[in-house]
C-alpha atoms as a PDB file:
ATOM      1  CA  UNK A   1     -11.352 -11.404   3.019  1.00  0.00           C
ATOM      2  CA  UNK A   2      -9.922  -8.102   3.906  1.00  0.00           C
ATOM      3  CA  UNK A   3      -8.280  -5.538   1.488  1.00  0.00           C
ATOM      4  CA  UNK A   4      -6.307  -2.325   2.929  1.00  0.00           C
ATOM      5  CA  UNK A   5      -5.614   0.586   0.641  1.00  0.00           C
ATOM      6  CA  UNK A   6      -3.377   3.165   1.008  1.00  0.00           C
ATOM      7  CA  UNK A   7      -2.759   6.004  -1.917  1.00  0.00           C
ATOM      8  CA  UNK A   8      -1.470   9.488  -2.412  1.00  0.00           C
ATOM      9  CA  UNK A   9       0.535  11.831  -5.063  1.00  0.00           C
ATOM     10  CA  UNK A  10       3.949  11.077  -6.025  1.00  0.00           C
ATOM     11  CA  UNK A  11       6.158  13.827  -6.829  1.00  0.00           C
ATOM     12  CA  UNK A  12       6.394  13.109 -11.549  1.00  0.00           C
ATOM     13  CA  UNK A  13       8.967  11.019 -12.412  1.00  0.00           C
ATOM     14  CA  UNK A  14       9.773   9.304  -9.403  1.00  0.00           C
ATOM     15  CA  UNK A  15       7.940   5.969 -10.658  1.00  0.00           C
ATOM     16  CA  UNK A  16      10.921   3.549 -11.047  1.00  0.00           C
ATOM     17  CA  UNK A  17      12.353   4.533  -7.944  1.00  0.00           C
ATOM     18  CA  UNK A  18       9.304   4.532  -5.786  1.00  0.00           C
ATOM     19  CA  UNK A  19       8.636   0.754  -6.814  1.00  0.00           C
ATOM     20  CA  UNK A  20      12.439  -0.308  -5.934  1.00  0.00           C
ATOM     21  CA  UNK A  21      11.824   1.263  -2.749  1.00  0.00           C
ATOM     22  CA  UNK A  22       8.433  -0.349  -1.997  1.00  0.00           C
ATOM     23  CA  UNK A  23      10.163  -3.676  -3.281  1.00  0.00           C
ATOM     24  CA  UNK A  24      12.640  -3.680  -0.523  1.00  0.00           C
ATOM     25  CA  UNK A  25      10.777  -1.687   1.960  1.00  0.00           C
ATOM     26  CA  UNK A  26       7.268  -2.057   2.029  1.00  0.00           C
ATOM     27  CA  UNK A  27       6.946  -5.472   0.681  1.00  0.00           C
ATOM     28  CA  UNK A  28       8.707  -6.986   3.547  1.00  0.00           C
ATOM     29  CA  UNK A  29       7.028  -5.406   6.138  1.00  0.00           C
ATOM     30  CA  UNK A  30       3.273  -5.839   4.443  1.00  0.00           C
ATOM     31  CA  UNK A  31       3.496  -9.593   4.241  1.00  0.00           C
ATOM     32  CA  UNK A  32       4.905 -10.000   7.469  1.00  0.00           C
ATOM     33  CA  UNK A  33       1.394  -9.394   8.944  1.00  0.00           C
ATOM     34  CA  UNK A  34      -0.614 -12.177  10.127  1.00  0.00           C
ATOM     35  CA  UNK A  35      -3.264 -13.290   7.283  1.00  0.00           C
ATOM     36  CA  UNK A  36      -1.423 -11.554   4.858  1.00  0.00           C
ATOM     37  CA  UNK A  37      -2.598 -12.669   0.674  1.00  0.00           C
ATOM     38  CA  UNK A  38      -1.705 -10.218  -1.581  1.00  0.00           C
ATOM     39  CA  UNK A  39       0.139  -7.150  -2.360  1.00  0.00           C
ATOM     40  CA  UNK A  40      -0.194  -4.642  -5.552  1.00  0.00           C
ATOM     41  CA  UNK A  41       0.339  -1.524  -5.904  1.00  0.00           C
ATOM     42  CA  UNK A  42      -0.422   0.724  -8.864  1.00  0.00           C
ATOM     43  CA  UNK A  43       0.786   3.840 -10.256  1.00  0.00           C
ATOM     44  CA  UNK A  44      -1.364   6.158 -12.221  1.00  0.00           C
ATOM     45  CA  UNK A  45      -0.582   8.503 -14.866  1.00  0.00           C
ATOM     46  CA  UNK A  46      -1.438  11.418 -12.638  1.00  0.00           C
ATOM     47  CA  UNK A  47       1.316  10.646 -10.473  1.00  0.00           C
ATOM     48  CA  UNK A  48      -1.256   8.797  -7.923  1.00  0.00           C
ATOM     49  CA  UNK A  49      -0.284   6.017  -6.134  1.00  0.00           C
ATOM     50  CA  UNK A  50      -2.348   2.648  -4.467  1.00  0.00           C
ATOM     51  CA  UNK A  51      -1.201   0.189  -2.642  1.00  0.00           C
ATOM     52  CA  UNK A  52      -3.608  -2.677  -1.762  1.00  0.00           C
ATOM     53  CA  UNK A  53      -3.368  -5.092   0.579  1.00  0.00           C
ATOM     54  CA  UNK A  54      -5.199  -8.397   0.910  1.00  0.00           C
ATOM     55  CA  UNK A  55      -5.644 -10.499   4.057  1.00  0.00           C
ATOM     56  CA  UNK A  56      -7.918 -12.830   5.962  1.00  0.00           C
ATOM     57  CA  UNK A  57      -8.935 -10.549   8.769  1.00  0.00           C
ATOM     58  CA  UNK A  58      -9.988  -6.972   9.691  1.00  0.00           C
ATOM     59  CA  UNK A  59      -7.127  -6.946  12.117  1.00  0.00           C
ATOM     60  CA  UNK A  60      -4.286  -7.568   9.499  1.00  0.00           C
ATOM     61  CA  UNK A  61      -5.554  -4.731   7.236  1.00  0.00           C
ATOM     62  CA  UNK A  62      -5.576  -2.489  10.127  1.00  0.00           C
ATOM     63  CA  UNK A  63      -2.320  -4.120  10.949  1.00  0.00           C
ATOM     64  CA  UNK A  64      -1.082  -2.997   7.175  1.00  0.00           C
ATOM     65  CA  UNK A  65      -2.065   0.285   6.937  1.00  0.00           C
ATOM     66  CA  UNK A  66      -0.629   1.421  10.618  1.00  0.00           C
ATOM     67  CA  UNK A  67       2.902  -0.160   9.395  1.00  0.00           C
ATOM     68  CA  UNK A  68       2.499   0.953   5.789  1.00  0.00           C
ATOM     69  CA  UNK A  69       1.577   4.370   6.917  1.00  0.00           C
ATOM     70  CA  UNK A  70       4.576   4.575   9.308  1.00  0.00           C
ATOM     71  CA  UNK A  71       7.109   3.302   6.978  1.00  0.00           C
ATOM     72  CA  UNK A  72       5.814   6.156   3.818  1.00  0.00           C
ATOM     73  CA  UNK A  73       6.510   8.594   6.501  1.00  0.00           C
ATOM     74  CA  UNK A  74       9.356   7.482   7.146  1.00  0.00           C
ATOM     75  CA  UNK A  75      10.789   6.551   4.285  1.00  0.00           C
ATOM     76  CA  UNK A  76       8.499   7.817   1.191  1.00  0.00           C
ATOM     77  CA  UNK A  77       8.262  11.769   1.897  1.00  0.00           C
ATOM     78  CA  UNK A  78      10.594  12.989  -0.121  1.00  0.00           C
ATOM     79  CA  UNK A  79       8.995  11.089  -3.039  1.00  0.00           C
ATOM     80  CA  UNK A  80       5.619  11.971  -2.441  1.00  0.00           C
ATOM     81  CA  UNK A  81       3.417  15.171  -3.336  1.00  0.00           C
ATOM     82  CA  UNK A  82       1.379  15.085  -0.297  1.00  0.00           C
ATOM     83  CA  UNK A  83      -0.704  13.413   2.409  1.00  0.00           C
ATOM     84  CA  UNK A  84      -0.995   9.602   2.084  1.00  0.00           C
ATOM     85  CA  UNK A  85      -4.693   8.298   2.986  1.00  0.00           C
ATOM     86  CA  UNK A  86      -5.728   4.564   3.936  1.00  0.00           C
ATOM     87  CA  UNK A  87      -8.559   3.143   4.345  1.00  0.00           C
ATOM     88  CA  UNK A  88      -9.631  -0.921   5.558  1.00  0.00           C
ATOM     89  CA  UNK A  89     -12.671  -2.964   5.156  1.00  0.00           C
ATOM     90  CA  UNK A  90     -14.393  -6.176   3.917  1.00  0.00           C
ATOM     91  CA  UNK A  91     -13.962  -7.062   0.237  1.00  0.00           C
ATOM     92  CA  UNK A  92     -17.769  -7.502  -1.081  1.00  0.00           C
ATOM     93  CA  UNK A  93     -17.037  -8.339  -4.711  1.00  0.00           C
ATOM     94  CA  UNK A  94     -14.206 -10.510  -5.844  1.00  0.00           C
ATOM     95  CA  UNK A  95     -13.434 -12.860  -8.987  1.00  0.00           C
ATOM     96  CA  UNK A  96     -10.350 -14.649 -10.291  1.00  0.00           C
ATOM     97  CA  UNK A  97      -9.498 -15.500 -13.726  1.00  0.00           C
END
């Protein structure tokens, strides 16, 4: 298992709107990749923002974080307070409920 994670600063008060966006926008294009599991995304109350992705290969989070970072540029900026940053690797620890 694979996670991808991509996160950056939100411009305050732009929390309900950035998840309706993400809804229709990201979420689509996220689980469209091959192995895709999972999808959250979180949103701090210092305005930060994480979106993690969960699939069964290296190549999907890859795959996740060059769409996902394309469509926040594309889409996102005006929302957001700065840079977004990802990051993709193995997940080492994991439990379920």
């Amino acid at each position: 298992m694979y996670a991808a994670i991509r996160q950056g600063k939100a411009k305050p008060g732009h929390a309900e709107e950035l998840a309706q966006t993400i809804k229709e926008g990201a979420v689509p294009i996220i689980s469209d990749v091959e192995g895709f599991r999972a999808y959250y995304v979180i949103y701090a109350p210092d305005d930060t923002v994480t979106a993690i992705s969960v699939f069964e290969s290296y190549a999907g989070a890859e795959e996740s974080n060059r769409r996902g970072l394309a469509w926040v540029e594309e889409k996102l900026r005006p929302l957001m307070a700065g840079p977004v940053s990802a990051v993709a690797g193995p997940v080492i620890v994991h439990t379920l409920a």
